[in-house]
C-alpha atoms as a PDB file:
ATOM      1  CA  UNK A   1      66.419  16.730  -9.185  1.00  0.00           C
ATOM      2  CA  UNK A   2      66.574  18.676  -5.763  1.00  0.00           C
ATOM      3  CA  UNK A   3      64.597  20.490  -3.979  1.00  0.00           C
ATOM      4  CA  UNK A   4      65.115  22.863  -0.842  1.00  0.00           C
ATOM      5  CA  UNK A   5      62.558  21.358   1.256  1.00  0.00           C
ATOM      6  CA  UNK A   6      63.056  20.645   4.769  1.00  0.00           C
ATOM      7  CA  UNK A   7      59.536  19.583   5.446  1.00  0.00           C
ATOM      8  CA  UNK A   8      58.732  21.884   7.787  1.00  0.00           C
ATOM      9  CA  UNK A   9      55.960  24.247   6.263  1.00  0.00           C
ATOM     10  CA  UNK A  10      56.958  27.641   6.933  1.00  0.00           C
ATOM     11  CA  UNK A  11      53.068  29.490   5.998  1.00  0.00           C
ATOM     12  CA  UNK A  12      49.415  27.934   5.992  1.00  0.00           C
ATOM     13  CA  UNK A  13      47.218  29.066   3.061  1.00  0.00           C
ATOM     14  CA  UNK A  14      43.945  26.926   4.190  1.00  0.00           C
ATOM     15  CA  UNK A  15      41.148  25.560   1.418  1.00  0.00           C
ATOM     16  CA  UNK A  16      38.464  23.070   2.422  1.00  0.00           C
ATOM     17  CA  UNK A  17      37.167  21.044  -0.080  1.00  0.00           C
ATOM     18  CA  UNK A  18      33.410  21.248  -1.340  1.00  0.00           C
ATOM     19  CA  UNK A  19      32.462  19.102  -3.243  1.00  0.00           C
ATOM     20  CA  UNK A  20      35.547  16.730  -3.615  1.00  0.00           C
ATOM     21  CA  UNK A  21      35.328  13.098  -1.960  1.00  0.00           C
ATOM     22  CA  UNK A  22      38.655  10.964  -0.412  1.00  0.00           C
ATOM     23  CA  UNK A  23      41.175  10.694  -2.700  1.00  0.00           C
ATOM     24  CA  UNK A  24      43.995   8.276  -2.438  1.00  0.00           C
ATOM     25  CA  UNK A  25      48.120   8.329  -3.009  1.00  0.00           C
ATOM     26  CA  UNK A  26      47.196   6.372  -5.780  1.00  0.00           C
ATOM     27  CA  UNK A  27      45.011   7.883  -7.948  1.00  0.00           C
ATOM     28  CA  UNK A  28      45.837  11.583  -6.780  1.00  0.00           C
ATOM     29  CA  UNK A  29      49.464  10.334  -7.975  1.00  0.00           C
ATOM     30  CA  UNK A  30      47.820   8.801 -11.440  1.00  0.00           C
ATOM     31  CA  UNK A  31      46.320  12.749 -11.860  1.00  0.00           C
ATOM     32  CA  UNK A  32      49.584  14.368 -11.525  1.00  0.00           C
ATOM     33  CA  UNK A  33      51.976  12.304 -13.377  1.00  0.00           C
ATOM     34  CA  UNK A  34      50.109  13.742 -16.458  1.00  0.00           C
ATOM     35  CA  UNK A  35      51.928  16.766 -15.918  1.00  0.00           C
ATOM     36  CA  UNK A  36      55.109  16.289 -14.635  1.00  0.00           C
ATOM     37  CA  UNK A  37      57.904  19.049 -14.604  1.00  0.00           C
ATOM     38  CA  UNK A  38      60.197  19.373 -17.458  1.00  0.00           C
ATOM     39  CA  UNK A  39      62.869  21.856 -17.717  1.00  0.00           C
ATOM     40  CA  UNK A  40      62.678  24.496 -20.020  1.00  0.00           C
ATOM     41  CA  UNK A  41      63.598  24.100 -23.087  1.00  0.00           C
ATOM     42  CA  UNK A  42      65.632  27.006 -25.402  1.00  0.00           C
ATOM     43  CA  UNK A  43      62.576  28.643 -26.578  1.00  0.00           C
ATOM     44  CA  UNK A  44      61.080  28.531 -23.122  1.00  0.00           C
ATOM     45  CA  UNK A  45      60.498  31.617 -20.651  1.00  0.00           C
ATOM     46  CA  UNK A  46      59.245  29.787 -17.871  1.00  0.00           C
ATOM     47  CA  UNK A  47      57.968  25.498 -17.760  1.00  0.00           C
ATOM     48  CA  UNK A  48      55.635  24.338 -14.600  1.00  0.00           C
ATOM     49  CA  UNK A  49      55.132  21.037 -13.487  1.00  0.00           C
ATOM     50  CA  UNK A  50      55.198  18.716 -10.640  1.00  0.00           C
ATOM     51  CA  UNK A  51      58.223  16.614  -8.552  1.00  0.00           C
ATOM     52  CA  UNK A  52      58.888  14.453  -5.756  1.00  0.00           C
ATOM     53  CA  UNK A  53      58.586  16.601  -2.717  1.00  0.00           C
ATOM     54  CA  UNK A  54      60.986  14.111  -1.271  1.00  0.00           C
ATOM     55  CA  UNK A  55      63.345  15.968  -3.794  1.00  0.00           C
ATOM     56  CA  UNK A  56      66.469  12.887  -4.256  1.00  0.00           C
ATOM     57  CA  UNK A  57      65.047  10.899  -1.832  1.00  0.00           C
ATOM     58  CA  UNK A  58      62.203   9.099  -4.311  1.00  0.00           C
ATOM     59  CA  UNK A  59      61.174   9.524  -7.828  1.00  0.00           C
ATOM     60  CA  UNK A  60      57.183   9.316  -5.955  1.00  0.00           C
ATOM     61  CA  UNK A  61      54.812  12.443  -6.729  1.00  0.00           C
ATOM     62  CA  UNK A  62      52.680  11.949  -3.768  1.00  0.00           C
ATOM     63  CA  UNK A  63      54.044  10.871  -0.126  1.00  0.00           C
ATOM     64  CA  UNK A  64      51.500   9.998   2.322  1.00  0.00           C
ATOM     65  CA  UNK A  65      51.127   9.200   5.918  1.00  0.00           C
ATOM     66  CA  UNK A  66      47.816   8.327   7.084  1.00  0.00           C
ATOM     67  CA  UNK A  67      45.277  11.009   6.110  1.00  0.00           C
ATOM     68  CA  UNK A  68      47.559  13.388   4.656  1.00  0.00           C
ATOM     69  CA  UNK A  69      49.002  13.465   0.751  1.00  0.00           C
ATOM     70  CA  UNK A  70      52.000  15.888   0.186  1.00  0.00           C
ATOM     71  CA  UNK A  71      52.596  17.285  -3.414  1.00  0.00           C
ATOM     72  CA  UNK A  72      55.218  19.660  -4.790  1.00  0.00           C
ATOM     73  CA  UNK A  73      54.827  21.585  -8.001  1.00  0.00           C
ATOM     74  CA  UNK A  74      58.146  23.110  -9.770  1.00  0.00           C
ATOM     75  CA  UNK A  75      58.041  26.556 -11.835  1.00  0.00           C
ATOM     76  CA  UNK A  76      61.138  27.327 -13.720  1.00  0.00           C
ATOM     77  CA  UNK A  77      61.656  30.281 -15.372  1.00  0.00           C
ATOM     78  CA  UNK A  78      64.620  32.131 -17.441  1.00  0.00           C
ATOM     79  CA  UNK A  79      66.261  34.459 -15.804  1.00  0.00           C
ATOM     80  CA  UNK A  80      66.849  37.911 -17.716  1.00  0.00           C
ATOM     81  CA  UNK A  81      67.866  41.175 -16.070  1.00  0.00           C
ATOM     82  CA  UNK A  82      65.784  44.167 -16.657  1.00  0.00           C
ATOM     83  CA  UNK A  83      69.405  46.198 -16.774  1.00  0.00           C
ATOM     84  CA  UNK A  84      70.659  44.383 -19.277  1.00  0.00           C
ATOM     85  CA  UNK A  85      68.141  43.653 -21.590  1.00  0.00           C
ATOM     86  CA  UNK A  86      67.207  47.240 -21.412  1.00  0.00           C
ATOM     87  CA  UNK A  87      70.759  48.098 -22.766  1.00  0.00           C
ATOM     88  CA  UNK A  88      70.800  45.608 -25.647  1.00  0.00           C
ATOM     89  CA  UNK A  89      67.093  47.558 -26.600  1.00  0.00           C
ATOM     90  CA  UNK A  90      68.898  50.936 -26.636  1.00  0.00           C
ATOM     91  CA  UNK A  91      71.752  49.870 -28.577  1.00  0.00           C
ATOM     92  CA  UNK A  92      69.416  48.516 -31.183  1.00  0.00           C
ATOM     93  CA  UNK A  93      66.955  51.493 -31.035  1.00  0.00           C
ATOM     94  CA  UNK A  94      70.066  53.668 -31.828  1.00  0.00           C
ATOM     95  CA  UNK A  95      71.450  51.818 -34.751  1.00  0.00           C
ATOM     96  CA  UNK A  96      67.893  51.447 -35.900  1.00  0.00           C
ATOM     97  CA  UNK A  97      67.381  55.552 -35.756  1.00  0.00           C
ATOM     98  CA  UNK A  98      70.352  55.967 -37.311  1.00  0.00           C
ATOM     99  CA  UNK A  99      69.858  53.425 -40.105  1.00  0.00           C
ATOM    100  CA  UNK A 100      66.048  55.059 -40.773  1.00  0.00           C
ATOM    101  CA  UNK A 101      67.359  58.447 -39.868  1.00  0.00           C
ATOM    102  CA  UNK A 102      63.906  58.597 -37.752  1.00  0.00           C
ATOM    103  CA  UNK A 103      62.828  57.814 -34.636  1.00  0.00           C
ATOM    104  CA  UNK A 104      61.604  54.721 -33.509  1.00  0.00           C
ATOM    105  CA  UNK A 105      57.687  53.550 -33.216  1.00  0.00           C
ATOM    106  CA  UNK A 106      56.367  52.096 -29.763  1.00  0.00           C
ATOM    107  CA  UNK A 107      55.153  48.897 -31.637  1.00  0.00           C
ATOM    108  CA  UNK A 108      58.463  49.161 -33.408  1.00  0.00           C
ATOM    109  CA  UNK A 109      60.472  49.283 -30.410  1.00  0.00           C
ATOM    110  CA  UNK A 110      57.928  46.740 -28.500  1.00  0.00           C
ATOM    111  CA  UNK A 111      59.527  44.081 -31.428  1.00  0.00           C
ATOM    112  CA  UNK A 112      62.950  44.876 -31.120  1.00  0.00           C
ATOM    113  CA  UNK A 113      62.989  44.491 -27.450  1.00  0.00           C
ATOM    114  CA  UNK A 114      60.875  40.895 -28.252  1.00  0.00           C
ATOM    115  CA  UNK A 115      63.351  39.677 -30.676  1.00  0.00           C
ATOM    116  CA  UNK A 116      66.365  40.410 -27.589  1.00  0.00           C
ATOM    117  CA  UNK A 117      64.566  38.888 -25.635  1.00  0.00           C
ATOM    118  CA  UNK A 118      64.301  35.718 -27.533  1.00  0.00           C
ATOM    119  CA  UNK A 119      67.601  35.923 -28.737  1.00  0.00           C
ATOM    120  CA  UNK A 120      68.804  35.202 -24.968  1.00  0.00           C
ATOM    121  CA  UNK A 121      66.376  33.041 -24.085  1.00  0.00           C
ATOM    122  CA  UNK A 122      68.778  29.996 -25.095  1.00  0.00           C
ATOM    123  CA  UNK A 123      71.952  31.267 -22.976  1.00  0.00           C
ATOM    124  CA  UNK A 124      69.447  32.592 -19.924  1.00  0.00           C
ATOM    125  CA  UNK A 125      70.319  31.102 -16.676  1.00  0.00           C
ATOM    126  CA  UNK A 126      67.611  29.575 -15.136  1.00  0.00           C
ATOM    127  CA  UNK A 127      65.561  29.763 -11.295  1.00  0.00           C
ATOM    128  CA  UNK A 128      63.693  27.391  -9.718  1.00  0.00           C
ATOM    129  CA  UNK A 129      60.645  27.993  -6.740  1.00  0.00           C
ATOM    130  CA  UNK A 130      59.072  24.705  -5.285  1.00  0.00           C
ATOM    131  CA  UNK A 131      55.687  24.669  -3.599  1.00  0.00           C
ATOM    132  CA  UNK A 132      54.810  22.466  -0.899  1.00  0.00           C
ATOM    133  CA  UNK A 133      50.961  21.447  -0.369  1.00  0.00           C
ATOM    134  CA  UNK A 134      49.044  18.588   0.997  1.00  0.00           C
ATOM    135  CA  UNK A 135      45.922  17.635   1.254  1.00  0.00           C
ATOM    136  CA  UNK A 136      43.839  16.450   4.563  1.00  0.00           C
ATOM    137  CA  UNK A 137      40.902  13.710   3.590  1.00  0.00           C
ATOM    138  CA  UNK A 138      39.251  13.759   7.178  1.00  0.00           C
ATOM    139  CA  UNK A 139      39.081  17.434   7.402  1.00  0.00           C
ATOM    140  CA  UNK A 140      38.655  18.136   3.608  1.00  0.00           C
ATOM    141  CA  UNK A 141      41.750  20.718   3.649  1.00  0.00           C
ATOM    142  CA  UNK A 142      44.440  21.582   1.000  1.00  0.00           C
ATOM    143  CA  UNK A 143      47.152  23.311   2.995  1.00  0.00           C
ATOM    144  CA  UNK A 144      49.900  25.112   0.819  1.00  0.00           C
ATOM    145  CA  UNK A 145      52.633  26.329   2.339  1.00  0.00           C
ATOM    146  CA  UNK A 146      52.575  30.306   0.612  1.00  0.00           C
ATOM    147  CA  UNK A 147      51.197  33.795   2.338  1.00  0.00           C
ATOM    148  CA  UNK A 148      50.492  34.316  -1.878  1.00  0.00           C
ATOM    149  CA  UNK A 149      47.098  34.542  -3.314  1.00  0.00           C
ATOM    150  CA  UNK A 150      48.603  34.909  -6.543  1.00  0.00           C
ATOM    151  CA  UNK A 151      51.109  31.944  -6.211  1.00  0.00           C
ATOM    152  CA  UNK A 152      48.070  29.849  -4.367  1.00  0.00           C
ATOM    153  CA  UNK A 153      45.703  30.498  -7.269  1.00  0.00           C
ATOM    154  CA  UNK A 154      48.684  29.459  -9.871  1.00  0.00           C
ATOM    155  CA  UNK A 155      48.979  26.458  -7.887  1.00  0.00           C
ATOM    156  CA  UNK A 156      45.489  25.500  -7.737  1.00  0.00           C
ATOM    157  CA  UNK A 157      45.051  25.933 -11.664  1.00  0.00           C
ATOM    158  CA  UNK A 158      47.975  23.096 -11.772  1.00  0.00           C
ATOM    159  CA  UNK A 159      46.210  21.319  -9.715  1.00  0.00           C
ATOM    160  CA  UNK A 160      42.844  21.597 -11.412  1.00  0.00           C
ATOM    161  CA  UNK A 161      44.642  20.905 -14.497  1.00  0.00           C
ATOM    162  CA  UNK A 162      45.678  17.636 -13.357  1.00  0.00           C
ATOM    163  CA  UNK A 163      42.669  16.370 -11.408  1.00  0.00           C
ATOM    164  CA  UNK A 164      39.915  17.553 -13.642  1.00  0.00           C
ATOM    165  CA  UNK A 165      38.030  19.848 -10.454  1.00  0.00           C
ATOM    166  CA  UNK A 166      39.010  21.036  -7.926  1.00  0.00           C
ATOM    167  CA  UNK A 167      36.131  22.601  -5.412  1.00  0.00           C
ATOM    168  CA  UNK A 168      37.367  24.522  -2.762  1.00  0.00           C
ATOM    169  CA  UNK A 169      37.290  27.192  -0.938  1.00  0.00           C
ATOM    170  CA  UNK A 170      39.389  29.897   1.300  1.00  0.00           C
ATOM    171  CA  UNK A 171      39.106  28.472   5.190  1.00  0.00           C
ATOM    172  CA  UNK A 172      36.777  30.804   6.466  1.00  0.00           C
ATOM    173  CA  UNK A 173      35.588  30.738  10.055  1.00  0.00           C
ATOM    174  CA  UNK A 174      31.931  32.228  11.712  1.00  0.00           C
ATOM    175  CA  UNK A 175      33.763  34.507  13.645  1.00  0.00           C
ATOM    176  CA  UNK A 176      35.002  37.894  12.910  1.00  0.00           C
ATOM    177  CA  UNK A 177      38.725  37.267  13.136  1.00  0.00           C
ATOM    178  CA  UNK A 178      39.883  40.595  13.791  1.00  0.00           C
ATOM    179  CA  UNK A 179      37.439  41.273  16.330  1.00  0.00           C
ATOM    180  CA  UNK A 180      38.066  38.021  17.831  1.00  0.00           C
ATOM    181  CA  UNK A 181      42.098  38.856  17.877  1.00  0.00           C
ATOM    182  CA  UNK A 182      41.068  42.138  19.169  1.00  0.00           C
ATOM    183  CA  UNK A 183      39.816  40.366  22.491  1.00  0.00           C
ATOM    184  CA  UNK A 184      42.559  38.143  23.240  1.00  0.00           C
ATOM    185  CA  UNK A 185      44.748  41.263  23.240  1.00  0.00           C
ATOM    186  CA  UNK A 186      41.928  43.232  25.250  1.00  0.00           C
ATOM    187  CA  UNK A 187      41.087  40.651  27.522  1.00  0.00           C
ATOM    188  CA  UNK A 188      42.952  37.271  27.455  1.00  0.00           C
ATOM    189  CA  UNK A 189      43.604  34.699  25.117  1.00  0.00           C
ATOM    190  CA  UNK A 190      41.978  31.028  25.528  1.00  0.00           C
ATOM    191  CA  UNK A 191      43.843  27.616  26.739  1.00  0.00           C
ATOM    192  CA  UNK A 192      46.400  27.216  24.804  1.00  0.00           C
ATOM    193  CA  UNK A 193      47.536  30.109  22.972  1.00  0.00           C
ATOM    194  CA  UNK A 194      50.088  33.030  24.382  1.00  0.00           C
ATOM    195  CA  UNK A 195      50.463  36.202  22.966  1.00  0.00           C
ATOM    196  CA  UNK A 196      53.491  37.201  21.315  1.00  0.00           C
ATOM    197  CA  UNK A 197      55.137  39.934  20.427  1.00  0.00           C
ATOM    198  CA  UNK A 198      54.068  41.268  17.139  1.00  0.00           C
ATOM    199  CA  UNK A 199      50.737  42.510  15.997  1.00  0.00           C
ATOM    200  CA  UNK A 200      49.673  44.297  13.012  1.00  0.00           C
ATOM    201  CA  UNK A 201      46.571  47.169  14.159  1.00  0.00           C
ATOM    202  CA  UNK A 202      44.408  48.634  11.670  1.00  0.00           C
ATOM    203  CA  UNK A 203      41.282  51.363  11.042  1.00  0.00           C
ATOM    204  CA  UNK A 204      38.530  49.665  10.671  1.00  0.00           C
ATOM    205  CA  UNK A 205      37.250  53.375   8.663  1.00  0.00           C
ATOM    206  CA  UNK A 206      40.734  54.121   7.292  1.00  0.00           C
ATOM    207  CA  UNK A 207      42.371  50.442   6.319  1.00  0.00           C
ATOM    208  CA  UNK A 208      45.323  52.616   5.247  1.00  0.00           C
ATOM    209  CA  UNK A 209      45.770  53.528   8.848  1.00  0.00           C
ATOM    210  CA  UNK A 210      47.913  51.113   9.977  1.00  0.00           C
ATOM    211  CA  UNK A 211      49.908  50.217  12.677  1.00  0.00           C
ATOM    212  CA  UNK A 212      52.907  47.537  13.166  1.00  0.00           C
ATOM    213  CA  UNK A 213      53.944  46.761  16.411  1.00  0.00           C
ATOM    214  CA  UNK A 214      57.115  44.493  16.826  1.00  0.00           C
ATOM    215  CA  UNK A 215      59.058  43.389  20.173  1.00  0.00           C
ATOM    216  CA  UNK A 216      56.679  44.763  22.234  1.00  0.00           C
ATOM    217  CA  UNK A 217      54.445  44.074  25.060  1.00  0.00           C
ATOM    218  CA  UNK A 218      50.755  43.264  23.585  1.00  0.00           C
ATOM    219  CA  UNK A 219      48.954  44.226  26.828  1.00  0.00           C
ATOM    220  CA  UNK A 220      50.830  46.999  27.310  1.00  0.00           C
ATOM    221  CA  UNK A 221      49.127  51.089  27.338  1.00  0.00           C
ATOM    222  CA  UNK A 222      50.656  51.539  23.892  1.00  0.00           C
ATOM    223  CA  UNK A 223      48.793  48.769  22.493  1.00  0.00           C
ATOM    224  CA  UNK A 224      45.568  49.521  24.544  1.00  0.00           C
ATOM    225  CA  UNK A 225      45.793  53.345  23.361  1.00  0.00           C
ATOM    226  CA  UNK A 226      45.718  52.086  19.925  1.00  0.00           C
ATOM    227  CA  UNK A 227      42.693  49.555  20.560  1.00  0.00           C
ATOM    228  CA  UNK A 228      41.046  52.915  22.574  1.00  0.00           C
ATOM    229  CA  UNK A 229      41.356  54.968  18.889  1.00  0.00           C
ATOM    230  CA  UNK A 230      39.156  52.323  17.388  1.00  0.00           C
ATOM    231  CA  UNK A 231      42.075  50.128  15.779  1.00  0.00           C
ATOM    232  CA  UNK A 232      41.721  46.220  15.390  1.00  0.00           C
ATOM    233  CA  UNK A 233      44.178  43.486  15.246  1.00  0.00           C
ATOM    234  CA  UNK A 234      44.985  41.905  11.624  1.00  0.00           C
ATOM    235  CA  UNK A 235      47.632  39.898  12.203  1.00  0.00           C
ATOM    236  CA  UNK A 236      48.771  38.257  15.439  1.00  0.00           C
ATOM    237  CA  UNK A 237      51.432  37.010  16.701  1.00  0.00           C
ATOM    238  CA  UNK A 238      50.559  34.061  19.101  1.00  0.00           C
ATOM    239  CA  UNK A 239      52.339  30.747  20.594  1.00  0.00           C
ATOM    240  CA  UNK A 240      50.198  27.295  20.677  1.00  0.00           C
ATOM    241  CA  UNK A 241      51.105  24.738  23.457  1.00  0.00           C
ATOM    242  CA  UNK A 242      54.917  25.160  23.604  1.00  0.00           C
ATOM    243  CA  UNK A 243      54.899  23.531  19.562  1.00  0.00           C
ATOM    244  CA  UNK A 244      54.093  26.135  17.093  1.00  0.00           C
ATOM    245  CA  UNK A 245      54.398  30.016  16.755  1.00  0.00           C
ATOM    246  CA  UNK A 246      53.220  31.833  13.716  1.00  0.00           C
ATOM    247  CA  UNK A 247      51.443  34.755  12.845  1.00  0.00           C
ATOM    248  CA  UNK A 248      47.801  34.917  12.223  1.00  0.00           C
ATOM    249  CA  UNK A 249      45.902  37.095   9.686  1.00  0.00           C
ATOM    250  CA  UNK A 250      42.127  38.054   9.466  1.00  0.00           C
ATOM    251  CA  UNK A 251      41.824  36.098   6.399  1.00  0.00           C
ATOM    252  CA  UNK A 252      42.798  33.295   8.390  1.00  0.00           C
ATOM    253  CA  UNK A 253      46.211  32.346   6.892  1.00  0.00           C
ATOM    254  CA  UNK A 254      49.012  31.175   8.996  1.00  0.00           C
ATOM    255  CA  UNK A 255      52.195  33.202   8.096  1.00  0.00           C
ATOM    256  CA  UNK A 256      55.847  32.710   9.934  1.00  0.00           C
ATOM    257  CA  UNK A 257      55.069  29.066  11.040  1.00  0.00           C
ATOM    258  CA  UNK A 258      58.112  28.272  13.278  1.00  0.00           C
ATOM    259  CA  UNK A 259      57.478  24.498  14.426  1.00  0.00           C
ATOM    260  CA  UNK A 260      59.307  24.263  17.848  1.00  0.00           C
ATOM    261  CA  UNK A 261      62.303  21.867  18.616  1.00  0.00           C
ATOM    262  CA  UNK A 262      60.515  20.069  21.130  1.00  0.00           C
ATOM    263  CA  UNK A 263      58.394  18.413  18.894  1.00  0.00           C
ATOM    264  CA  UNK A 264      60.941  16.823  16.755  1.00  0.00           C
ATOM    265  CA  UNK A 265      61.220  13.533  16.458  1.00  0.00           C
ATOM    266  CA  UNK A 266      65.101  11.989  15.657  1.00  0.00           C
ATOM    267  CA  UNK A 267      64.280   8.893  13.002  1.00  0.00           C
ATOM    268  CA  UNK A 268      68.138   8.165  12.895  1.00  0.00           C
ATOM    269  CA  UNK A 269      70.319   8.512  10.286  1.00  0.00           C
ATOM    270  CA  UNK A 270      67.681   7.631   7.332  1.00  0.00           C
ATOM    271  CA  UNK A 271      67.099  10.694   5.257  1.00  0.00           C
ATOM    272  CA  UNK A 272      63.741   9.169   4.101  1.00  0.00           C
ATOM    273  CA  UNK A 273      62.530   8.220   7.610  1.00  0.00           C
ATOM    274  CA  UNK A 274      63.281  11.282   9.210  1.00  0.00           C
ATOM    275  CA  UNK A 275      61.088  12.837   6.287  1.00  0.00           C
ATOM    276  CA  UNK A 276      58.539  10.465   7.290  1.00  0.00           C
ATOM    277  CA  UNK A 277      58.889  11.231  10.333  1.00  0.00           C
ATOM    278  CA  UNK A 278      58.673  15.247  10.539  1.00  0.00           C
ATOM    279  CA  UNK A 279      55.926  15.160   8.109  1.00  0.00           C
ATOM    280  CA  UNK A 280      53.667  13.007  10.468  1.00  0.00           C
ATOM    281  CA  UNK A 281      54.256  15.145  13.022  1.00  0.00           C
ATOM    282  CA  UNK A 282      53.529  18.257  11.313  1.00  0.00           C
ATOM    283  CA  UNK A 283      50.467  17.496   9.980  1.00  0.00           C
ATOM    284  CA  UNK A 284      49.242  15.839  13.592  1.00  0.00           C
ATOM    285  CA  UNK A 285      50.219  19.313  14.947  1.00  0.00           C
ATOM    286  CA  UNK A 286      48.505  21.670  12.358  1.00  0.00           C
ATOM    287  CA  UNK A 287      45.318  19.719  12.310  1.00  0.00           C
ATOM    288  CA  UNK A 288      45.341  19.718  16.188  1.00  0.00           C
ATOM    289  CA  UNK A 289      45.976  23.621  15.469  1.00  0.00           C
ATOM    290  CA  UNK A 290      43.495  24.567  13.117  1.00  0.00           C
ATOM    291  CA  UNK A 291      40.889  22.634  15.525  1.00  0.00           C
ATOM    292  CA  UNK A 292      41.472  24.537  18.253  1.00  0.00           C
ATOM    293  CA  UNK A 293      41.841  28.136  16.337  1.00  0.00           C
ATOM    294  CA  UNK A 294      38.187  27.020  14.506  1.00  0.00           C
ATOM    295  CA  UNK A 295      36.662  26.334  17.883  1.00  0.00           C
ATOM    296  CA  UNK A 296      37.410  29.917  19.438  1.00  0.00           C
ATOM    297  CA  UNK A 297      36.612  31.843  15.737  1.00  0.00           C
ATOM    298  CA  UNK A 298      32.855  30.100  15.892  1.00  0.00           C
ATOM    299  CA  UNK A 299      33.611  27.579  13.883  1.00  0.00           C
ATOM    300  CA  UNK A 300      33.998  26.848   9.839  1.00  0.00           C
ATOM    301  CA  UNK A 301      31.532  29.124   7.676  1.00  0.00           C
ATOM    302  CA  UNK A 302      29.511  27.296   4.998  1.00  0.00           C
ATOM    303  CA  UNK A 303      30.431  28.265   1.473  1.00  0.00           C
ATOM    304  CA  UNK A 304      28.324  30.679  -0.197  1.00  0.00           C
END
């Protein structure tokens, strides 16, 4: 089995655990070995389960430094184009029509297009999409690397499959975010952080009146006009500390995570240190991150 991971998580989708106490490598890997990922089979449209996220490197569901357990589910699914199964339907709906010398029912033409369907299934190439998450005992955080609500709430029913509960919620902070972001821009931004150049600027009235500003100077009049009209900022582009630039949302995800070079660590010519290795550091970094971003957005809000 591989996997196209190269540790590095490239988005922050942030829950914090409610209810759930420490867990360790080993039991959290006990939970998910009950569902490991098996390819599908020829009667199969899609299969789900979870892999190493060292990919060839170890056979191990959970690798852990510290604090911090990564996991890696797998969801493989058959691939069919619309185009071409479309086709097959019409030829069959025409010999059908002419056999009946009628035309065709929906429902009728609903189970024609089911039964090509299935009769590819067993020659369908298949597609594979990995995703990475860990979880943070001291901070009570399961980070998965997706902007996706959708493919973070599939995720989390895996995982709630496999562990029995899972209590958490979105990382929300007291703050208003966007009127938070809309100061930094406005005024300056704290210790730490440097603007970019890319924000997204929206009617607080109208939220379909929105405005996406790329390459461009964030304090310049363009921006300011904008801000003037009554627009906020929903998504940010910012730098941290000459280590991480991303993009951050008013829901508080993390999108475009570029970890800088600098912070790179060279663990030789072992594949499975170096993994080690860049996951140690990333997590130190994010943690360090989401402290610092908490602090100037009031704060974590209590779950209602």
């Amino acid at each position: 089995m591989t996997n196209p991971n190269t540790m590095w998580f490239k988005n922050l989708r942030i829950y914090r655990f409610t209810k759930r106490p420490s867990i360790s490598s080993e039991s959290l890997a006990e939970q998910l070995e009950q569902h490991p990922f098996r390819p599908c089979s020829s009667v199969d449209f899609s299969r789900s389960g979870w892999v190493s996220p060292l990919g060839n490197l170890s056979d191990q569901l959970v690798h852990s430094v510290g604090q911090y357990h990564l996991f890696c589910a797998r969801r493989q699914e058959k691939i069919m184009p619309a185009a071409a199964v479309n086709e097959l339907v019409e030829e069959k709906v025409q010999a059908f029509e002419a056999q009946q010398a009628r035309k065709i029912y929906r429902k009728e033409k609903l189970r024609l297009k089911d039964d090509v369907l299935h009769s590819l299934l067993p020659q369908a190439l298949t597609r594979s999409a990995y995703t990475f998450a860990y979880i943070d005992n001291s901070n009570k955080y399961l980070v998965i690397d997706t902007t996706s609500a959708a493919r973070a709430d599939d995720f989390m029913d895996a995982l709630r499959a496999s562990m029995g509960e899972l209590a958490v919620v979105p990382l929300a902070c007291h703050g208003d975010a966007a009127q938070v972001m809309t100061r930094w821009i406005k005024s300056r931004t704290p210790t730490g952080f440097e603007l970019d150049d890319e924000c997204e600027l929206t009617n607080e009235r109208e939220k379909r009146n929105t405005v996406k500003c790329k390459n461009q100077d964030l304090g310049g009049d363009e921006i300011r006009t904008h801000l003037n009209a009554g627009k906020r900022v929903t998504q940010l582009a910012l730098a941290w500390r000459n280590a991480i630039r991303f993009i951050l949302t008013d829901d508080f995800t993390l999108r475009r995570v570029k970890f800088e070079d600098s912070i790179s660590e060279d663990a030789g010519d072992d594949a499975a240190a170096q993994f080690d290795q860049d996951f140690a550091v990333m997590t130190i970094q994010v943690t360090q991150l989401l402290q610092e971003l908490l602090e100037e957005f009031g704060g974590v809000a209590k779950a209602r």
